[in-house]
PDB file of N, CA and C in Angstrom:
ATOM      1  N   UNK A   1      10.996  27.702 -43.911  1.00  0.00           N
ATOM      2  CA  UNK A   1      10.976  26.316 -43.405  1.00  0.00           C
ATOM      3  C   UNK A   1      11.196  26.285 -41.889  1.00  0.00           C
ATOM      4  N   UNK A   2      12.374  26.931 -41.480  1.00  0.00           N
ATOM      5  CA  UNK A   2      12.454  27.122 -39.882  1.00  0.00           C
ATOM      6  C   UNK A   2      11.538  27.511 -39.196  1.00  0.00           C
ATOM      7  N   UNK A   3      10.790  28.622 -39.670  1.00  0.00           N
ATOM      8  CA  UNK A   3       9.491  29.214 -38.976  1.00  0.00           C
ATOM      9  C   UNK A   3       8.505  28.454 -39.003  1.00  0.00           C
ATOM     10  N   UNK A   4       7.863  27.580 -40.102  1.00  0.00           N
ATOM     11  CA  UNK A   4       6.846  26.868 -40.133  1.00  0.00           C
ATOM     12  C   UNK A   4       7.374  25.659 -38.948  1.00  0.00           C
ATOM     13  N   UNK A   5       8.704  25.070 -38.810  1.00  0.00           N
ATOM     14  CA  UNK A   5       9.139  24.365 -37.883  1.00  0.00           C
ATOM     15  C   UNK A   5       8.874  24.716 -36.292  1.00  0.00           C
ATOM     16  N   UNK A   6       9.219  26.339 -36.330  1.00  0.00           N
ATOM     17  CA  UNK A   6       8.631  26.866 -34.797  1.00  0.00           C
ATOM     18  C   UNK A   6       7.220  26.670 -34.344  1.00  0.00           C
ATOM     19  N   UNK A   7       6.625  27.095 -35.268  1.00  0.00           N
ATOM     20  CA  UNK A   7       5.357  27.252 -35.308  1.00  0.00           C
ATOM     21  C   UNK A   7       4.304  25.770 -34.832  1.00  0.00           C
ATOM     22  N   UNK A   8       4.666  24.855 -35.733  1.00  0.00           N
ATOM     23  CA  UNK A   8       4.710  23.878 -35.253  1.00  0.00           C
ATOM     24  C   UNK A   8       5.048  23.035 -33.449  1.00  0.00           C
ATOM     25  N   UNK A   9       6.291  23.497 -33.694  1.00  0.00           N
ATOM     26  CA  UNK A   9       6.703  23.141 -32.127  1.00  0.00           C
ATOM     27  C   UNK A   9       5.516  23.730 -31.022  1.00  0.00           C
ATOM     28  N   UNK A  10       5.634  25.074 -31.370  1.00  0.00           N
ATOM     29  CA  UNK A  10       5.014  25.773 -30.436  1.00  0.00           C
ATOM     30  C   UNK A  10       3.477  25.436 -30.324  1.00  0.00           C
ATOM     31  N   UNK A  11       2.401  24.891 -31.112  1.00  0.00           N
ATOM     32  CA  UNK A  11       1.497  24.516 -31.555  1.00  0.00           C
ATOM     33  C   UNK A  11       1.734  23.203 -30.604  1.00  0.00           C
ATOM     34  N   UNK A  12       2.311  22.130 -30.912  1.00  0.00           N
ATOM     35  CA  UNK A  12       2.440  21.287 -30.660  1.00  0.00           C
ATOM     36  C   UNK A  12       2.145  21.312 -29.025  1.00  0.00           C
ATOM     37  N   UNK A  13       3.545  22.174 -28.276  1.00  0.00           N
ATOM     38  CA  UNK A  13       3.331  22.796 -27.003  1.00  0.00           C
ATOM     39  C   UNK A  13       2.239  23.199 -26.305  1.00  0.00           C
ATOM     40  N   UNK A  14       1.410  24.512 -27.029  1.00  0.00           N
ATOM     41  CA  UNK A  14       0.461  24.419 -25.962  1.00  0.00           C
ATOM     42  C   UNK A  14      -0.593  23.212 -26.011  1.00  0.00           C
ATOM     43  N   UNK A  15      -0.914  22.373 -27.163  1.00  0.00           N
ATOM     44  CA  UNK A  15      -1.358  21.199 -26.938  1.00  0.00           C
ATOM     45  C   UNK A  15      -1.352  20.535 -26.226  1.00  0.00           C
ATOM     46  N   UNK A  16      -0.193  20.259 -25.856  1.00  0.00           N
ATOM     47  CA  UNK A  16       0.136  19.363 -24.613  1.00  0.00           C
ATOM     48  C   UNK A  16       0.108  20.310 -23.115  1.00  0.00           C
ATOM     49  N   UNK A  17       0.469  21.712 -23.267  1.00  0.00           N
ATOM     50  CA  UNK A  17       0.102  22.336 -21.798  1.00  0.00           C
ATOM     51  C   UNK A  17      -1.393  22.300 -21.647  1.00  0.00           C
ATOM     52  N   UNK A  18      -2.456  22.563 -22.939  1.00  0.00           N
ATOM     53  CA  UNK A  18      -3.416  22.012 -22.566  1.00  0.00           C
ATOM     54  C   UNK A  18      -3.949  20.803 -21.984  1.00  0.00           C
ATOM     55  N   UNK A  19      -3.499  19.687 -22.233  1.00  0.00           N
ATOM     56  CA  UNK A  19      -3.546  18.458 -22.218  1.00  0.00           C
ATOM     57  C   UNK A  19      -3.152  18.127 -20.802  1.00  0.00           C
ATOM     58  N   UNK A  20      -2.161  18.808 -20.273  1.00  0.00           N
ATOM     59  CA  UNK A  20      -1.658  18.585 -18.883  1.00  0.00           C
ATOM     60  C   UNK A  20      -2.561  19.296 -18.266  1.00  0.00           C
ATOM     61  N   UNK A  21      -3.035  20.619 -18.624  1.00  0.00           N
ATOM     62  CA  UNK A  21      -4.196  21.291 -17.640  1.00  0.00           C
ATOM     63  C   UNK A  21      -5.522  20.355 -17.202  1.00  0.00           C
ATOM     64  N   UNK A  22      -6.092  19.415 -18.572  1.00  0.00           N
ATOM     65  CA  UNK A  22      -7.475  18.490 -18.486  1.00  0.00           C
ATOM     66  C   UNK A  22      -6.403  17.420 -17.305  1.00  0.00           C
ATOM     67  N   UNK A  23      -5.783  17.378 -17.614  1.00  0.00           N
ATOM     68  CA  UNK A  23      -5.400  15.901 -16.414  1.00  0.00           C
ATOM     69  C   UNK A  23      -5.450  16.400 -14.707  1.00  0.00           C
ATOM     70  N   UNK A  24      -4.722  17.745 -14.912  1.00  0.00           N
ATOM     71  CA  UNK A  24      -4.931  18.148 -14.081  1.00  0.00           C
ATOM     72  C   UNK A  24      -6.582  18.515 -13.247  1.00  0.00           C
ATOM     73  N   UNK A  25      -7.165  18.726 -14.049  1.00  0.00           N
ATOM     74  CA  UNK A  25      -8.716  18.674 -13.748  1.00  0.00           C
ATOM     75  C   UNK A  25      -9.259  17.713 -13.659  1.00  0.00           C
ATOM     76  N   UNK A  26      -8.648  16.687 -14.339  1.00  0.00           N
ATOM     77  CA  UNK A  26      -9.604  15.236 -14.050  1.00  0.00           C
ATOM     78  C   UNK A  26      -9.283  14.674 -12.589  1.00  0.00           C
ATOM     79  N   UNK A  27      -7.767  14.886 -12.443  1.00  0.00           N
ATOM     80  CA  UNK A  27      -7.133  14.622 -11.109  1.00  0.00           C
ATOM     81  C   UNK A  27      -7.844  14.591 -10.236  1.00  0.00           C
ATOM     82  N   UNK A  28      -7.939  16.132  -9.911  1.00  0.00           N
ATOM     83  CA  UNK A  28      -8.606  17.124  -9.110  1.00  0.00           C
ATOM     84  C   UNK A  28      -9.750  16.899  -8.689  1.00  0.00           C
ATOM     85  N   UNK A  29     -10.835  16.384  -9.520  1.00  0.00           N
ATOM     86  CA  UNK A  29     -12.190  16.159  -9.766  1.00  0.00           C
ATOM     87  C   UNK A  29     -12.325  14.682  -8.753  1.00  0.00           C
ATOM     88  N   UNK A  30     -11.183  13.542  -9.490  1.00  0.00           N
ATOM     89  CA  UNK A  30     -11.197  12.521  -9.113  1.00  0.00           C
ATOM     90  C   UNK A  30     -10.692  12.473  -7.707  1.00  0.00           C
ATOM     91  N   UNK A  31      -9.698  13.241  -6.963  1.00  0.00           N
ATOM     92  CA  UNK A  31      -9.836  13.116  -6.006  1.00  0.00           C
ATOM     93  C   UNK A  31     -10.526  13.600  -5.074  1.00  0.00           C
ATOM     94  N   UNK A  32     -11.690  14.852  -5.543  1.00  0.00           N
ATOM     95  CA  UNK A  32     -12.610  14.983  -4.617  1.00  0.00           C
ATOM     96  C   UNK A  32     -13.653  14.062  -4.421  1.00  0.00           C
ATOM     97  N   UNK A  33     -13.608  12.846  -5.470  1.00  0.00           N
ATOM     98  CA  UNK A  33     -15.062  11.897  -5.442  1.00  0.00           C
ATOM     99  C   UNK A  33     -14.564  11.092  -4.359  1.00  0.00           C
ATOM    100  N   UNK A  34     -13.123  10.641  -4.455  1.00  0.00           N
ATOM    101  CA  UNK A  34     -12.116   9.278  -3.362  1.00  0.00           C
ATOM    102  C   UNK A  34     -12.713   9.968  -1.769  1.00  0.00           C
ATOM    103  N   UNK A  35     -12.040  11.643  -1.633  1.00  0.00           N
ATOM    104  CA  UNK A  35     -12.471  11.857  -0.178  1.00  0.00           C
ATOM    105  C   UNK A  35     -13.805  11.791  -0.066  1.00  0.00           C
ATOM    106  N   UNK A  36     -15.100  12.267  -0.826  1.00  0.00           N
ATOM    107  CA  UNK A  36     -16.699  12.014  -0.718  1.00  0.00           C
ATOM    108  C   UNK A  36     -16.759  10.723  -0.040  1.00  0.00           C
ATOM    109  N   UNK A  37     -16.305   9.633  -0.553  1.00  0.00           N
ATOM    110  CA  UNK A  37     -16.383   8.230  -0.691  1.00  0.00           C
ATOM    111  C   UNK A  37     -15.867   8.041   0.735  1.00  0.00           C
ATOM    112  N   UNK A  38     -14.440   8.564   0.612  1.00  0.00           N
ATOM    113  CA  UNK A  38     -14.544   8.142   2.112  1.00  0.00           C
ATOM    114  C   UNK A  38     -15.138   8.960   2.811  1.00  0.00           C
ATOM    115  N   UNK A  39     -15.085  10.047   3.041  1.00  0.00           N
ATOM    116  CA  UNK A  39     -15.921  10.563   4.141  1.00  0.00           C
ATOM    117  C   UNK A  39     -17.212   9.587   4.279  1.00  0.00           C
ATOM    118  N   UNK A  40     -17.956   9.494   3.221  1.00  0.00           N
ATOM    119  CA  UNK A  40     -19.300   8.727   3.630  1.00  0.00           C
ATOM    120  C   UNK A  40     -19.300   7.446   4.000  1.00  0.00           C
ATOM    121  N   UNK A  41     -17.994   7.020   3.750  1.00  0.00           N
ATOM    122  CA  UNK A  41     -17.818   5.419   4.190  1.00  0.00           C
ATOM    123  C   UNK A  41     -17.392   5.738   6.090  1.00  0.00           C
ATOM    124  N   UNK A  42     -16.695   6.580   6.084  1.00  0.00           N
ATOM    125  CA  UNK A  42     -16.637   6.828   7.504  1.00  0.00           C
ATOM    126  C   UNK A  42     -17.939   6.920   8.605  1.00  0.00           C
ATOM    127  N   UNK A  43     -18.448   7.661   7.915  1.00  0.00           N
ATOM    128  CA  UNK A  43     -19.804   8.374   8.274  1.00  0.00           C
ATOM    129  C   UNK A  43     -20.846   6.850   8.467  1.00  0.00           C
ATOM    130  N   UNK A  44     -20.853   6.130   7.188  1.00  0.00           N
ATOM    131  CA  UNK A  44     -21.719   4.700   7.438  1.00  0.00           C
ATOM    132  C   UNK A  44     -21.014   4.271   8.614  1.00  0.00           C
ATOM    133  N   UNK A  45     -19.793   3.775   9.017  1.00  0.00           N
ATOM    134  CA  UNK A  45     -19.349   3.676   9.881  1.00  0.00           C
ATOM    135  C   UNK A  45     -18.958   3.718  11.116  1.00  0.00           C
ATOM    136  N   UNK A  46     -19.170   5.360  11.022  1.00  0.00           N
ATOM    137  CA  UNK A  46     -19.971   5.781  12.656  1.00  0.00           C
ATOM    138  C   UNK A  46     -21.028   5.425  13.311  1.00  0.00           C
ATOM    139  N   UNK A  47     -21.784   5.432  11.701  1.00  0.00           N
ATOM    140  CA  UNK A  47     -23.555   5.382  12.242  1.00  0.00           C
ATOM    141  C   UNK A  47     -23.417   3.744  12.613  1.00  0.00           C
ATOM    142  N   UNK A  48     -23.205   2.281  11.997  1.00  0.00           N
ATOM    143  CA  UNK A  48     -22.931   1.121  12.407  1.00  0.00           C
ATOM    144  C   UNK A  48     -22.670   1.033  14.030  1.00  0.00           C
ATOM    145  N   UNK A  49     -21.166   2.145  14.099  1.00  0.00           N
ATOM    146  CA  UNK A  49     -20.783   1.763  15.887  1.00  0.00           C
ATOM    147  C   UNK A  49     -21.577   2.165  16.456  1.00  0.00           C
ATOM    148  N   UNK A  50     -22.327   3.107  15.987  1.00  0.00           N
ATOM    149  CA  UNK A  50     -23.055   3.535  17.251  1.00  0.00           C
ATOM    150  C   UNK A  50     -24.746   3.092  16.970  1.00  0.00           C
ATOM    151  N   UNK A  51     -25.355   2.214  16.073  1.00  0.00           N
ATOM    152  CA  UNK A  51     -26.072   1.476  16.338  1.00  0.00           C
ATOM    153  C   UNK A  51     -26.358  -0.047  17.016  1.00  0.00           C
ATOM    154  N   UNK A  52     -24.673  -0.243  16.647  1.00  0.00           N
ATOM    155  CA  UNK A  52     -24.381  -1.462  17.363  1.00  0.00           C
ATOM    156  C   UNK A  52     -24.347  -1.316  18.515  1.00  0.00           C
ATOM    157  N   UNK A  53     -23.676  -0.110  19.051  1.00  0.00           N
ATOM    158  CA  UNK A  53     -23.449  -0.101  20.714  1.00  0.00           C
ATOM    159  C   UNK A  53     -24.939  -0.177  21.593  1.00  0.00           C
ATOM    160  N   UNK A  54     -26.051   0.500  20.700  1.00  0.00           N
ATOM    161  CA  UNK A  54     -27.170   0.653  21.132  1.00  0.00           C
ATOM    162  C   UNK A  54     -28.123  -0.416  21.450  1.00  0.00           C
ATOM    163  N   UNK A  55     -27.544  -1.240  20.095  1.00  0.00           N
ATOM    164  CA  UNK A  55     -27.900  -2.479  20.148  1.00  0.00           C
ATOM    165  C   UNK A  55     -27.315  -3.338  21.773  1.00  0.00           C
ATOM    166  N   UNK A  56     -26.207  -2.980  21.736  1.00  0.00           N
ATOM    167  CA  UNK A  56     -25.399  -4.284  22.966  1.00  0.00           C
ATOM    168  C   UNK A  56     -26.307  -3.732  24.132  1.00  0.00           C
ATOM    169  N   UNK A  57     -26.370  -2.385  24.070  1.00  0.00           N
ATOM    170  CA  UNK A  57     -27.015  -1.650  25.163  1.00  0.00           C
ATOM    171  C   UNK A  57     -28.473  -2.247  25.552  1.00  0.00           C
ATOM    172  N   UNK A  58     -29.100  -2.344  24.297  1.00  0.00           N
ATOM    173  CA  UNK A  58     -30.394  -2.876  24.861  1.00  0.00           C
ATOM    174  C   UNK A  58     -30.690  -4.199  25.213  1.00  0.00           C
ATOM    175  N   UNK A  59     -29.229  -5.132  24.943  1.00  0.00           N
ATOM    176  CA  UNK A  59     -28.903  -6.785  25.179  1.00  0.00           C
ATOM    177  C   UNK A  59     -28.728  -6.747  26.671  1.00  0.00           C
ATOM    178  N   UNK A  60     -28.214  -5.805  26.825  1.00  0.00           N
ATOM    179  CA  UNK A  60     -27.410  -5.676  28.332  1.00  0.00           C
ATOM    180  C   UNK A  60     -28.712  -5.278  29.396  1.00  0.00           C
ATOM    181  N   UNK A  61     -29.405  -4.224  29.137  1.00  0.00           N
ATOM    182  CA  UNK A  61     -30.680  -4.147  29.788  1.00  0.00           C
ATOM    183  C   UNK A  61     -31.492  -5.593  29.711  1.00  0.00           C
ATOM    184  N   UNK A  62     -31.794  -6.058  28.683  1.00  0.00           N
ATOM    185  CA  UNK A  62     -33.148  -7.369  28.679  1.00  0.00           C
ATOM    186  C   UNK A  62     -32.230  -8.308  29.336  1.00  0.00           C
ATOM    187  N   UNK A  63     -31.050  -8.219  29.347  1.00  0.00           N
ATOM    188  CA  UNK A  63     -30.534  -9.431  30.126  1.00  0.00           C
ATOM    189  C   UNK A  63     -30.136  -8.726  31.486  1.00  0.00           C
ATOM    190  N   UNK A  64     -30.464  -7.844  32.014  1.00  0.00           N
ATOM    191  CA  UNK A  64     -30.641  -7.938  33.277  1.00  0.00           C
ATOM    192  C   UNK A  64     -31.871  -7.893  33.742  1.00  0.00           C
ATOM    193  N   UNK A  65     -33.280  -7.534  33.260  1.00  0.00           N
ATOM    194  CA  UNK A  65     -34.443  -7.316  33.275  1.00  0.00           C
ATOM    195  C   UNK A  65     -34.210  -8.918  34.037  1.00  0.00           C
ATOM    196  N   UNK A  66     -33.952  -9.723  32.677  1.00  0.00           N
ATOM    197  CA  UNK A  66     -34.567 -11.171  32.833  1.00  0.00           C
ATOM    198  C   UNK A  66     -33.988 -11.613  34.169  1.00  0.00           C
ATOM    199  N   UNK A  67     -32.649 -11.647  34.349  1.00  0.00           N
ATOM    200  CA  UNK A  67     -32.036 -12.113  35.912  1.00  0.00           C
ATOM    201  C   UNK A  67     -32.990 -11.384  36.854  1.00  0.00           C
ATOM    202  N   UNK A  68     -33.102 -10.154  36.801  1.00  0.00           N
ATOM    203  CA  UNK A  68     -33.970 -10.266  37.520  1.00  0.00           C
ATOM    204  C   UNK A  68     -35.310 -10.736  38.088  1.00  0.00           C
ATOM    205  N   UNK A  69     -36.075 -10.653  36.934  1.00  0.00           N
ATOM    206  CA  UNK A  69     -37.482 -11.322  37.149  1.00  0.00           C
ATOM    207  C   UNK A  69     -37.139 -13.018  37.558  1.00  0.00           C
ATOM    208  N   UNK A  70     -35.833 -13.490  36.885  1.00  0.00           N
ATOM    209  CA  UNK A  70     -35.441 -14.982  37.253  1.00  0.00           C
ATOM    210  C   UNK A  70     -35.724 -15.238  39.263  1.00  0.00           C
ATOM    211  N   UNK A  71     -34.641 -13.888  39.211  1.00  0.00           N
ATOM    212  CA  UNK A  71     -34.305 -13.886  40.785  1.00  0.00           C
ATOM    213  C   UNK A  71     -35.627 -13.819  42.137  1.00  0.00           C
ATOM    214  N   UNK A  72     -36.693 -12.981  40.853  1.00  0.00           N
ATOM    215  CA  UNK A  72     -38.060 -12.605  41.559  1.00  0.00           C
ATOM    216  C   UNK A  72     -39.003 -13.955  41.872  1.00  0.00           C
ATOM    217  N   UNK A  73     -38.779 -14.881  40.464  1.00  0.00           N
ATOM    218  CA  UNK A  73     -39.338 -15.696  40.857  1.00  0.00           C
ATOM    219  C   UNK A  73     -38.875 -17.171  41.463  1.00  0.00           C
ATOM    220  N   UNK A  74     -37.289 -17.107  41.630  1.00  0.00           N
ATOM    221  CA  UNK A  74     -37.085 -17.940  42.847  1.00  0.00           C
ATOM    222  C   UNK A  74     -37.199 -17.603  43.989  1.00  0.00           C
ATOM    223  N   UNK A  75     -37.324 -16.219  44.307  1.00  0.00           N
ATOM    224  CA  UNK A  75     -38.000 -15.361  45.804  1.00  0.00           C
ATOM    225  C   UNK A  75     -39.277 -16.478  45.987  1.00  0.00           C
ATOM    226  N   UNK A  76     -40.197 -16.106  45.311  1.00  0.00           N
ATOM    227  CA  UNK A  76     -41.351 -16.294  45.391  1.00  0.00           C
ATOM    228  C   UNK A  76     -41.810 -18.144  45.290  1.00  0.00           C
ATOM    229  N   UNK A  77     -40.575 -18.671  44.820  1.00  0.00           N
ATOM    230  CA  UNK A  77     -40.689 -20.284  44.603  1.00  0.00           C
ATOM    231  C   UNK A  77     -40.846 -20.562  46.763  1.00  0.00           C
ATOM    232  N   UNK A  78     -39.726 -19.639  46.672  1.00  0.00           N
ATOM    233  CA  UNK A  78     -38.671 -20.207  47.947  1.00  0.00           C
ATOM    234  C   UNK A  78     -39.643 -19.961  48.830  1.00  0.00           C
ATOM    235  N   UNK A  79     -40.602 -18.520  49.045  1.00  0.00           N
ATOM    236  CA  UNK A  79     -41.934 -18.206  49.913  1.00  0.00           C
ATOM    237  C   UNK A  79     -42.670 -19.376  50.148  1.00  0.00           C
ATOM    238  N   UNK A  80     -42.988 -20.051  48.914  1.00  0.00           N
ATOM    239  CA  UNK A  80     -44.043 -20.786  49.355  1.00  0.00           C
ATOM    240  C   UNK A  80     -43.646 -21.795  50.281  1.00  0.00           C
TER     241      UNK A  80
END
């Protein structure tokens, strides 16, 4: 009776050390998807700032283009 009682226990045991090993793997698993995620959320993120900046960049050129040509053609008002 005692032995079938060990036996048991011990049964029981690595069950659950198994059981802690899968968690441990799911863990594991799951937190390599969180850093993927972020890394690529970072990464969208980079790419955003630095399309946006490109963007302001090319706001900043057409709006000086335009002052200028503005400026060209009050030159040319003022000539006549």
């Amino acid at each position: 009776e005692r032995r079938r009682q060990e036996e048991l226990e011990e049964r029981e045991y690595l069950r659950e050390t198994e059981r802690q090993k899968e968690l441990m793997i799911v863990e594991a698993s799951l937190s390599q998807e969180a850093e993927r995620e972020s890394l690529s959320t970072s990464l969208a993120l980079e790419q955003a700032g630095a399309s946006s900046q490109s963007a302001s960049e090319d706001l900043a050129e057409e709006s000086q283009s335009t002052s200028e040509s503005a400026v060209m053609s009050e030159a040319a008002k003022s000539e006549k």
